[in-house]
N, C-alpha and C. Protein backbone atom coordinates (compact mmCIF):
# COMPACT_ATOMS: atom_id res chain seq x y z
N UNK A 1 -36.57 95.48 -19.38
CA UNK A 1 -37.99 95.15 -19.42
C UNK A 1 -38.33 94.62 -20.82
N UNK A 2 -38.86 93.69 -20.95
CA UNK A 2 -39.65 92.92 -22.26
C UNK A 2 -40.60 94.05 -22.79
N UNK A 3 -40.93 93.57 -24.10
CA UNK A 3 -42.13 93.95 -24.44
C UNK A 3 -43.43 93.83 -23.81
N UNK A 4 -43.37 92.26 -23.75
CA UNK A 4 -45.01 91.79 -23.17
C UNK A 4 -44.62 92.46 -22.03
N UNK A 5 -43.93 92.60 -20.83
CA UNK A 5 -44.21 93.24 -19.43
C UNK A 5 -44.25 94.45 -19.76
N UNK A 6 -43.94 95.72 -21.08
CA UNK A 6 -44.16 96.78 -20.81
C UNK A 6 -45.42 96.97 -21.24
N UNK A 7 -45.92 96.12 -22.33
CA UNK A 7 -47.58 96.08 -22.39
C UNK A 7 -48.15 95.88 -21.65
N UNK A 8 -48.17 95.30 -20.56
CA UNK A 8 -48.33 95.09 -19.25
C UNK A 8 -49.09 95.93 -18.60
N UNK A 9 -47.90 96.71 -18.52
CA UNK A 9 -47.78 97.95 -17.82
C UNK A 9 -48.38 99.29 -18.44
N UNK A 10 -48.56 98.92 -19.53
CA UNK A 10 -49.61 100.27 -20.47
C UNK A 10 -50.86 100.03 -20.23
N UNK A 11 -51.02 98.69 -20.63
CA UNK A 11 -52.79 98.15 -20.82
C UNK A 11 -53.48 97.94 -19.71
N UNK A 12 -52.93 97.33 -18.54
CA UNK A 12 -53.78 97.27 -17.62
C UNK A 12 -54.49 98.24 -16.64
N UNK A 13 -53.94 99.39 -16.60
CA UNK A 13 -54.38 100.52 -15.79
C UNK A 13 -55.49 101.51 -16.61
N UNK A 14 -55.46 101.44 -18.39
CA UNK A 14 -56.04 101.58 -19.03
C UNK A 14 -57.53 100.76 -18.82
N UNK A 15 -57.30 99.29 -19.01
CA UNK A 15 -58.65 98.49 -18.85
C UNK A 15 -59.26 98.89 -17.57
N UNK A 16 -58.50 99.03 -16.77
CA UNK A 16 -58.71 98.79 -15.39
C UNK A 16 -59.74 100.01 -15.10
N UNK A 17 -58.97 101.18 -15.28
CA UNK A 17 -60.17 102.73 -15.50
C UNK A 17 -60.92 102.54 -16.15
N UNK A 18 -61.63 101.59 -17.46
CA UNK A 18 -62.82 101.40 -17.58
C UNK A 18 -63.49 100.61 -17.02
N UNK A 19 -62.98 100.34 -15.96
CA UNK A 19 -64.32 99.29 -15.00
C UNK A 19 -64.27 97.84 -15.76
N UNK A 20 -63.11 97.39 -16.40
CA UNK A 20 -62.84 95.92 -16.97
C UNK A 20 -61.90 95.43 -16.19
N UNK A 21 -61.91 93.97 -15.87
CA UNK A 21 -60.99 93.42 -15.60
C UNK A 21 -60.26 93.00 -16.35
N UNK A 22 -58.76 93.29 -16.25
CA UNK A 22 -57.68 93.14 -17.60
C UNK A 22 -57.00 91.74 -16.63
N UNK A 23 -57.72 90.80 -17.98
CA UNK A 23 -57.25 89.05 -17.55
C UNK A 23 -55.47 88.65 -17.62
N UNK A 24 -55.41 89.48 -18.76
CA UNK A 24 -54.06 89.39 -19.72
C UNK A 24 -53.82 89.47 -20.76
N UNK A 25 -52.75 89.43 -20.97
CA UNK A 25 -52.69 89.28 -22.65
C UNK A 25 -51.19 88.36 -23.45
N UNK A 26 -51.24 88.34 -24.40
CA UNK A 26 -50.74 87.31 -25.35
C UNK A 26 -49.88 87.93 -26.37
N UNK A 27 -48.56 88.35 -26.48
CA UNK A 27 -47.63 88.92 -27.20
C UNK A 27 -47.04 88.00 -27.99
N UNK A 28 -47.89 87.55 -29.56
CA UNK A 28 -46.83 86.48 -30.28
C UNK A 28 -45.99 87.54 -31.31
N UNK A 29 -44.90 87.58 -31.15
CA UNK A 29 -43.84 88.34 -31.97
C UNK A 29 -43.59 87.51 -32.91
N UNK A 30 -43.44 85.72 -33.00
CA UNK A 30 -43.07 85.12 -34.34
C UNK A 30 -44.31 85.42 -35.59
N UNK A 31 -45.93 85.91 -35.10
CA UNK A 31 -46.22 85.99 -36.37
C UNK A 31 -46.20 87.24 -36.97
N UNK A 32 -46.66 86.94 -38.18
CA UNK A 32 -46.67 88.38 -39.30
C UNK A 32 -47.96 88.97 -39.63
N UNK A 33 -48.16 89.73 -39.47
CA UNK A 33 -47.88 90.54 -38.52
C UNK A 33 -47.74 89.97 -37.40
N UNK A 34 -47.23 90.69 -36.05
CA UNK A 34 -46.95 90.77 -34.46
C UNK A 34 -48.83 90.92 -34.22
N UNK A 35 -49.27 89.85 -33.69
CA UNK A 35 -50.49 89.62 -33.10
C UNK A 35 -50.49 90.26 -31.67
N UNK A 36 -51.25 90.93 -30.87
CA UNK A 36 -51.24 91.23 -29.39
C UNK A 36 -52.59 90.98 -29.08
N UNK A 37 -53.24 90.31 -28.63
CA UNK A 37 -54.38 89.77 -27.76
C UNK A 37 -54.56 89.87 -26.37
N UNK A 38 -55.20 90.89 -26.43
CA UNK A 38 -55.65 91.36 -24.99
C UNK A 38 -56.78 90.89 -24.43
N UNK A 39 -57.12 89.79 -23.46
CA UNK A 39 -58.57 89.13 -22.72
C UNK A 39 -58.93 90.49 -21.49
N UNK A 40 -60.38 90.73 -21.59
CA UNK A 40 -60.66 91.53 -20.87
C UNK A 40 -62.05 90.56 -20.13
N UNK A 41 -62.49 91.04 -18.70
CA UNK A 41 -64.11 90.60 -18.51
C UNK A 41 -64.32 91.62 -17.74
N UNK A 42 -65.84 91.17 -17.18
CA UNK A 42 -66.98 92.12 -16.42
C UNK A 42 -67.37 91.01 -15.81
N UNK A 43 -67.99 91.70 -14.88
CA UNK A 43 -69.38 90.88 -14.14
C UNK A 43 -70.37 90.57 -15.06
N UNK A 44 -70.72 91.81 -15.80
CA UNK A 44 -72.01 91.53 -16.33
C UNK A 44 -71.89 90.86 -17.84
N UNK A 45 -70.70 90.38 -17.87
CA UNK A 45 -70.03 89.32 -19.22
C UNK A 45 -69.31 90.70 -20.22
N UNK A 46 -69.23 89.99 -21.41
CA UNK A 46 -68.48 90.89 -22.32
C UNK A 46 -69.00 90.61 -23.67
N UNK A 47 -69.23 91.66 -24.07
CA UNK A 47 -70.11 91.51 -25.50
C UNK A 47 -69.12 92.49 -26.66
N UNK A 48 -69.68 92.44 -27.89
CA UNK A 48 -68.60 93.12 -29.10
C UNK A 48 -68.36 94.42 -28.79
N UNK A 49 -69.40 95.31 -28.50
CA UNK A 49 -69.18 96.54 -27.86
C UNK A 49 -68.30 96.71 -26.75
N UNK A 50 -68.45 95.84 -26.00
CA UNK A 50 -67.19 95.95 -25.21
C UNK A 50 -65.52 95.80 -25.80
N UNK A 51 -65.44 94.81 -26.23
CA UNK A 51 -64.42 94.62 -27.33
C UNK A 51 -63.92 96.01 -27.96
N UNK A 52 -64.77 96.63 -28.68
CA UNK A 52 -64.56 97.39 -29.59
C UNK A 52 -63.95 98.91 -28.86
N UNK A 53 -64.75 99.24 -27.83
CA UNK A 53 -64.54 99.93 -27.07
C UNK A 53 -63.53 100.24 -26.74
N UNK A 54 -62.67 98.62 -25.71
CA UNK A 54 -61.21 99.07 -25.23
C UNK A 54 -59.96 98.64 -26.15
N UNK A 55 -60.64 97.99 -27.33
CA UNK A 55 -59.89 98.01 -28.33
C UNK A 55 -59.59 99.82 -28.96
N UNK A 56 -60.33 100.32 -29.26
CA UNK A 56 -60.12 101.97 -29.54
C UNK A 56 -59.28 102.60 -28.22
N UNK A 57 -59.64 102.12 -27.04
CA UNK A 57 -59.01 102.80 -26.35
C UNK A 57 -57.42 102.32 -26.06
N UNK A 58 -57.22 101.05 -26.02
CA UNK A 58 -55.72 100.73 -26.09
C UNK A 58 -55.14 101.25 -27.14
N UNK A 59 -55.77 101.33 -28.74
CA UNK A 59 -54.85 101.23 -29.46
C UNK A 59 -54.48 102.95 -29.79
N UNK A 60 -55.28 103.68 -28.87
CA UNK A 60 -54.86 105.18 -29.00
C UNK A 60 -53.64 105.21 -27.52
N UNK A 61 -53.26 104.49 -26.73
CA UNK A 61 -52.22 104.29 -25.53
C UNK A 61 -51.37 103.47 -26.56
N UNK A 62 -51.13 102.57 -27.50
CA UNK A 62 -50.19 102.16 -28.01
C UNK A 62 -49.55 102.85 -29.09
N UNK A 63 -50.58 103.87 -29.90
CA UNK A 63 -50.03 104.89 -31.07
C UNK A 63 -49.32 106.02 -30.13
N UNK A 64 -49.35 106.35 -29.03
CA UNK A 64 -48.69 107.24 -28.35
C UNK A 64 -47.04 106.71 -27.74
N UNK A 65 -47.19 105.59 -27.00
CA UNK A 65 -46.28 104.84 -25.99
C UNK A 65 -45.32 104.10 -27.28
N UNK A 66 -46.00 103.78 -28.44
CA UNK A 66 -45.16 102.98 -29.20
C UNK A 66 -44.37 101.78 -29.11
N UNK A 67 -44.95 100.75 -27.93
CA UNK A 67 -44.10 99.90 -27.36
C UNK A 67 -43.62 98.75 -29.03
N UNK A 68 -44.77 98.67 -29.12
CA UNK A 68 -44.70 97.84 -30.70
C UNK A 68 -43.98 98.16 -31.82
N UNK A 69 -42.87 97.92 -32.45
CA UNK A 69 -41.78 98.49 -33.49
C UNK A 69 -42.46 97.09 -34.47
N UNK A 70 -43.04 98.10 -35.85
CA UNK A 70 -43.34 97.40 -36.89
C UNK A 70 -45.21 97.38 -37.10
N UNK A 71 -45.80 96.45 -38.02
CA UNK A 71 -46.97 96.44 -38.13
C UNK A 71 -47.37 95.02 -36.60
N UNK A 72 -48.51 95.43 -36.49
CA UNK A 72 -49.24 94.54 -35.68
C UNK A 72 -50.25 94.36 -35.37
N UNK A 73 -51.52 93.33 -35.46
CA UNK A 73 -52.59 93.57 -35.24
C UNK A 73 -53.10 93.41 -33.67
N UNK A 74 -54.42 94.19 -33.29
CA UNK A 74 -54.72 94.26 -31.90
C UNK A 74 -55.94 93.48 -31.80
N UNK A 75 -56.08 92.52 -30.89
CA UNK A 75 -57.22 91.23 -30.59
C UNK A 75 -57.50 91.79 -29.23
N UNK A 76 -59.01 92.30 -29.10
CA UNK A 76 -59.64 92.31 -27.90
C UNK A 76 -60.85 91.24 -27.36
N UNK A 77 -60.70 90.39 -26.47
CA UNK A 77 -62.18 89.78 -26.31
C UNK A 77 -62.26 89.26 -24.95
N UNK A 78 -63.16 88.68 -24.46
CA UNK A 78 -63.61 87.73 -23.65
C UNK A 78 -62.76 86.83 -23.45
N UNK A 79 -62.24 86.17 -22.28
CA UNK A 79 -61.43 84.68 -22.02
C UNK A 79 -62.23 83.75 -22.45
N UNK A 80 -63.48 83.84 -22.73
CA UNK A 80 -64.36 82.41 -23.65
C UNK A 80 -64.33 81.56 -22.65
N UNK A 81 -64.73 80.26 -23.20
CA UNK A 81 -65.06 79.58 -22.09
C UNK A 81 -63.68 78.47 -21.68
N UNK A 82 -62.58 78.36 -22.65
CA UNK A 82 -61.38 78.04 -22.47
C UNK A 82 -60.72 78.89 -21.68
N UNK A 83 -61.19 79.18 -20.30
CA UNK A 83 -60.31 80.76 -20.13
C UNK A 83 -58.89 80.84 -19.88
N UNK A 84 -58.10 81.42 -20.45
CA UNK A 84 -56.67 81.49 -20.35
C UNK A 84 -56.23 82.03 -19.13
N UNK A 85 -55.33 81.55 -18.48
CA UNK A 85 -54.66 81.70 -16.98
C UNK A 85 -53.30 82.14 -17.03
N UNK A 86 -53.31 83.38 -16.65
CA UNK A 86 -52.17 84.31 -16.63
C UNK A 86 -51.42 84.38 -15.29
N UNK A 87 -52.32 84.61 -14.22
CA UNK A 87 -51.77 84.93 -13.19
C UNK A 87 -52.41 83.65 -11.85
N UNK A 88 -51.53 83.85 -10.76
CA UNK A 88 -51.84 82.72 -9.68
C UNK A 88 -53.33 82.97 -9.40
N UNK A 89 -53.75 83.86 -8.79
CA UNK A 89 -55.41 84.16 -8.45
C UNK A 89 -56.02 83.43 -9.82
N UNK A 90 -55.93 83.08 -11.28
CA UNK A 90 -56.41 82.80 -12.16
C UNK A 90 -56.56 80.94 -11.50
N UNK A 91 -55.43 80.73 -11.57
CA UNK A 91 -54.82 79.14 -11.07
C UNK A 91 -55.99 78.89 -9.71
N UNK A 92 -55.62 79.80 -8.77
CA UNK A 92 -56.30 79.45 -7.23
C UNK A 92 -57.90 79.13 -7.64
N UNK A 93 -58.21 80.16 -8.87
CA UNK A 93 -59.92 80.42 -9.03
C UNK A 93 -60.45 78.89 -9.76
N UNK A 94 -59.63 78.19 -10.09
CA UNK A 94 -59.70 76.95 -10.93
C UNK A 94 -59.07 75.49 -10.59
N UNK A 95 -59.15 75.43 -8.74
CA UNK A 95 -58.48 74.43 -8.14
C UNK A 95 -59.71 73.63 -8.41
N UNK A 96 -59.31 72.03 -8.56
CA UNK A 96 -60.56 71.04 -8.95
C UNK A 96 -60.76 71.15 -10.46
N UNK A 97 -60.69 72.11 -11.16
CA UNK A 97 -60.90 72.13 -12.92
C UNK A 97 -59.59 71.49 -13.85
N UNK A 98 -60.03 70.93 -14.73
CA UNK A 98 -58.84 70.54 -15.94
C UNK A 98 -58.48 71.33 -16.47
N UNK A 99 -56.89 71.53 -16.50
CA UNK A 99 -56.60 72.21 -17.32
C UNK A 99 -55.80 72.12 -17.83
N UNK A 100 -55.22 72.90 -18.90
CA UNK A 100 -53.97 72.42 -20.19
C UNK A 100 -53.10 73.17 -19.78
N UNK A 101 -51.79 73.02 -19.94
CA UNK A 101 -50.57 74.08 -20.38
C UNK A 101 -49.59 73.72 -21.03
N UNK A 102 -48.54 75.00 -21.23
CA UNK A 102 -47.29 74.42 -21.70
C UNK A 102 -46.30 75.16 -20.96
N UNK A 103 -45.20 74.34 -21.22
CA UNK A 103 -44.04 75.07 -20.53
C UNK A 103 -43.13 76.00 -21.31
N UNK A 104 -42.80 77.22 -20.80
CA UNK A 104 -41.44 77.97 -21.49
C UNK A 104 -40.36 77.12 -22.06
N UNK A 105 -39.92 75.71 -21.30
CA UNK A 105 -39.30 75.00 -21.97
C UNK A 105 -38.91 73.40 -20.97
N UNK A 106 -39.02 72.50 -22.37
CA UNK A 106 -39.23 70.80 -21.43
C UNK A 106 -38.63 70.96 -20.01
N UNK A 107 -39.74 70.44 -19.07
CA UNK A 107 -39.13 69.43 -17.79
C UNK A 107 -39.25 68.42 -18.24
N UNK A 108 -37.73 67.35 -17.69
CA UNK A 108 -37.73 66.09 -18.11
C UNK A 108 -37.96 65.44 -19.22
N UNK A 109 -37.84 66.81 -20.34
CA UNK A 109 -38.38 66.30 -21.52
C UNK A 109 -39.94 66.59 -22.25
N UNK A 110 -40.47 67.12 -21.15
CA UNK A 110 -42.05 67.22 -21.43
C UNK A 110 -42.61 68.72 -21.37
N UNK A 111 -43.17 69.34 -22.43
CA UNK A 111 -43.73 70.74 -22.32
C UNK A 111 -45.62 70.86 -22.07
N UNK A 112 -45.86 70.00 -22.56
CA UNK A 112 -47.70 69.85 -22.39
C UNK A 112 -48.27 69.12 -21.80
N UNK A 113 -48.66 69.64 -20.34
CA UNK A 113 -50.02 68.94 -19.56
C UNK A 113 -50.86 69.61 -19.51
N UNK A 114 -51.74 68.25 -19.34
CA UNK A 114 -53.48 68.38 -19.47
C UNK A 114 -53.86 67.34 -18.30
N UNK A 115 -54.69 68.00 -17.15
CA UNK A 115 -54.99 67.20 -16.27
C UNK A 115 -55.49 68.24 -14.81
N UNK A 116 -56.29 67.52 -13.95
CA UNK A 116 -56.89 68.28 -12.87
C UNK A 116 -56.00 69.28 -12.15
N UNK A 117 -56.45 70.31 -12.03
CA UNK A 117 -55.16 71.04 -11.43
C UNK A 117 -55.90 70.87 -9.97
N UNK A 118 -54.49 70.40 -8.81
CA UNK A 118 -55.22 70.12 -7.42
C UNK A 118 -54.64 71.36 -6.53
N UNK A 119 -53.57 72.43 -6.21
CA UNK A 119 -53.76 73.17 -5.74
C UNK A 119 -52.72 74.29 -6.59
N UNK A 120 -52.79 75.37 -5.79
CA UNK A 120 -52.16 76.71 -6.65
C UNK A 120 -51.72 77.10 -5.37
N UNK A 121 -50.41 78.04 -5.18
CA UNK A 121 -50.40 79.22 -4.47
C UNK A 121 -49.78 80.53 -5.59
N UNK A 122 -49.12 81.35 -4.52
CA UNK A 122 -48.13 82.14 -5.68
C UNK A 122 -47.37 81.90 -6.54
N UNK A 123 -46.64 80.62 -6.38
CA UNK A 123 -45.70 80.51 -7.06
C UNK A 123 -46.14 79.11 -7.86
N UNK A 124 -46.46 78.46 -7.10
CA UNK A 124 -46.42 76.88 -7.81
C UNK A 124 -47.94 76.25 -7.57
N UNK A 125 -48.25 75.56 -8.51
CA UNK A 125 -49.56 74.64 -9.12
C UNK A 125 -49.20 73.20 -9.05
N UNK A 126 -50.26 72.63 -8.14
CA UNK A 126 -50.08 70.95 -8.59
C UNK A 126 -51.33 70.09 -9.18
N UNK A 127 -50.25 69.42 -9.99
CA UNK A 127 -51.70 68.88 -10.70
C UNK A 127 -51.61 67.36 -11.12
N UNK A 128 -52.82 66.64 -11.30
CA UNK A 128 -53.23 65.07 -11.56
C UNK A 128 -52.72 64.99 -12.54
N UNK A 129 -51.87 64.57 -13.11
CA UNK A 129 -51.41 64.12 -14.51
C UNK A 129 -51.18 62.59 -15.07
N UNK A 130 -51.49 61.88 -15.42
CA UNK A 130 -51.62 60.83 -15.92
C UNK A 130 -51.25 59.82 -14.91
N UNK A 131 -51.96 59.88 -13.70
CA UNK A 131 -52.14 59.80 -12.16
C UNK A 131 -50.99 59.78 -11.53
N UNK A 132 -50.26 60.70 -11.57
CA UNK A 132 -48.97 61.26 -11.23
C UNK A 132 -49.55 62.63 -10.29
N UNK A 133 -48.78 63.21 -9.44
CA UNK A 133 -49.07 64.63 -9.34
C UNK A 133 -47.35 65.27 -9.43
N UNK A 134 -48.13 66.62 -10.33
CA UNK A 134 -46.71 67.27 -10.94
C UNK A 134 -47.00 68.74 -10.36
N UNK A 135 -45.81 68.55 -9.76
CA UNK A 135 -45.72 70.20 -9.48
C UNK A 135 -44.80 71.13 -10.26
N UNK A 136 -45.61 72.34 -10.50
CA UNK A 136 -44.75 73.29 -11.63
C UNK A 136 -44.90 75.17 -10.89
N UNK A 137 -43.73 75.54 -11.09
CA UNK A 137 -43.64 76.80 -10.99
C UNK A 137 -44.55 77.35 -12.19
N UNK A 138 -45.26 78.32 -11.76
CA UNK A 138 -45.83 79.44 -12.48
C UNK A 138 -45.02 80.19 -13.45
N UNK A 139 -44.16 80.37 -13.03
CA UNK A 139 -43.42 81.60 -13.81
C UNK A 139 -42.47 80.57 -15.75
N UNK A 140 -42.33 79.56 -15.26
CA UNK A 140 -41.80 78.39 -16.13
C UNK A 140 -43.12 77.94 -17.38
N UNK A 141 -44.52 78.16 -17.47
CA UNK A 141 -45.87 78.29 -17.63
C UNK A 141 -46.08 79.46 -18.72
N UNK A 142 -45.70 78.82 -19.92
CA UNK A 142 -45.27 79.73 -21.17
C UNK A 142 -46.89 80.15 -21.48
N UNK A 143 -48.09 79.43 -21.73
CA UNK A 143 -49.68 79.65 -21.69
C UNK A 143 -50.81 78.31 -21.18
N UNK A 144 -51.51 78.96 -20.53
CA UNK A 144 -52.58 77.91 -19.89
C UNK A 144 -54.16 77.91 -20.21
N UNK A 145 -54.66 77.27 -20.23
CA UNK A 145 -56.34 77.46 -20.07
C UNK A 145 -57.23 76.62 -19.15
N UNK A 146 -58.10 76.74 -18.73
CA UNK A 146 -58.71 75.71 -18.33
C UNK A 146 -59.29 75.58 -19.51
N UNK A 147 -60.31 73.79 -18.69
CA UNK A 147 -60.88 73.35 -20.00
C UNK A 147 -62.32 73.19 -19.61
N UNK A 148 -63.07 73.42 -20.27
CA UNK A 148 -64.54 73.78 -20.47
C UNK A 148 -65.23 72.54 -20.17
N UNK A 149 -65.34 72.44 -19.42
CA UNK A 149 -66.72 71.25 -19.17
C UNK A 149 -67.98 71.22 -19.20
N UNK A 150 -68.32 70.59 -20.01
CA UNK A 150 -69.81 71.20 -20.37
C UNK A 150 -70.92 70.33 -19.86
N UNK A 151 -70.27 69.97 -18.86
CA UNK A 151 -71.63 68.98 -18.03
C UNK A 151 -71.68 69.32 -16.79
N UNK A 152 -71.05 70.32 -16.31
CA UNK A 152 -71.55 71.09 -14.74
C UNK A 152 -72.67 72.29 -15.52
């Protein structure tokens, strides 16, 4: 088991008992410190107090579990309006929207599209790309966001 999947597996049942939806999170080990960014939401949105909240509460499940070896800082917030797409239901919720990604590593040479995503299931996403349509496995989908349109 990885790190990021055993954080996974700590944090979300944690968020989850406070009545948050745990979006995902973001394990960069190349910086210095080890950054961990955890996106949480609500219905009724997410404000600093919220933040702060399951930030205290993860980081008393991570001083116990110790998954993290070394210093590291802990990032709690909102998916914002770039919202980052972790999982397929994220993809399905954003069929018709633009969105960016990158890959774990080049197809054909290429790691970054940006373009309409036209459908999702479990496994695989297709999308408008420079009027191409490209289909990509999910799991190959190193980080994603949609992109904010600010004219709907």
């Amino acid at each position: 088991m990885t790190v990021e999947q055993k954080l996974n597996e700590l944090v979300a049942p944690t968020i989850t008992a406070m009545q948050y939806e745990f979006v995902g999170l973001e394990y960069l080990s190349g910086a210095k410190p080890i950054v961990l960014r955890i996106y949480i939401d609500h219905e009724d949105g997410i404000n600093v107090d919220d933040c702060a909240l399951v930030s205290r509460q993860i980081s008393a499940v991570l001083d116990v579990e110790d998954p993290i070896k070394g210093e590291y800082n802990l990032e709690v917030s909102s998916p914002g309006l770039n919202k980052p797409l972790f999982r397929a239901e994220h993809y399905q919720s954003c069929i018709g929207e633009r969105i960016s990604l990158k890959l774990r590593f080049p197809i054909e040479g290429r790691r970054k599209y940006t373009g309409q995503l036209l459908a999702a299931d479990e496994q695989t996403i297709e999308m408008q790309v420079d009027n191409q349509s490209v289909e990509l496995k999910i799991v190959d989908i190193e980080k994603a966001n949609m992109i904010f349109n600010h004219k709907k």
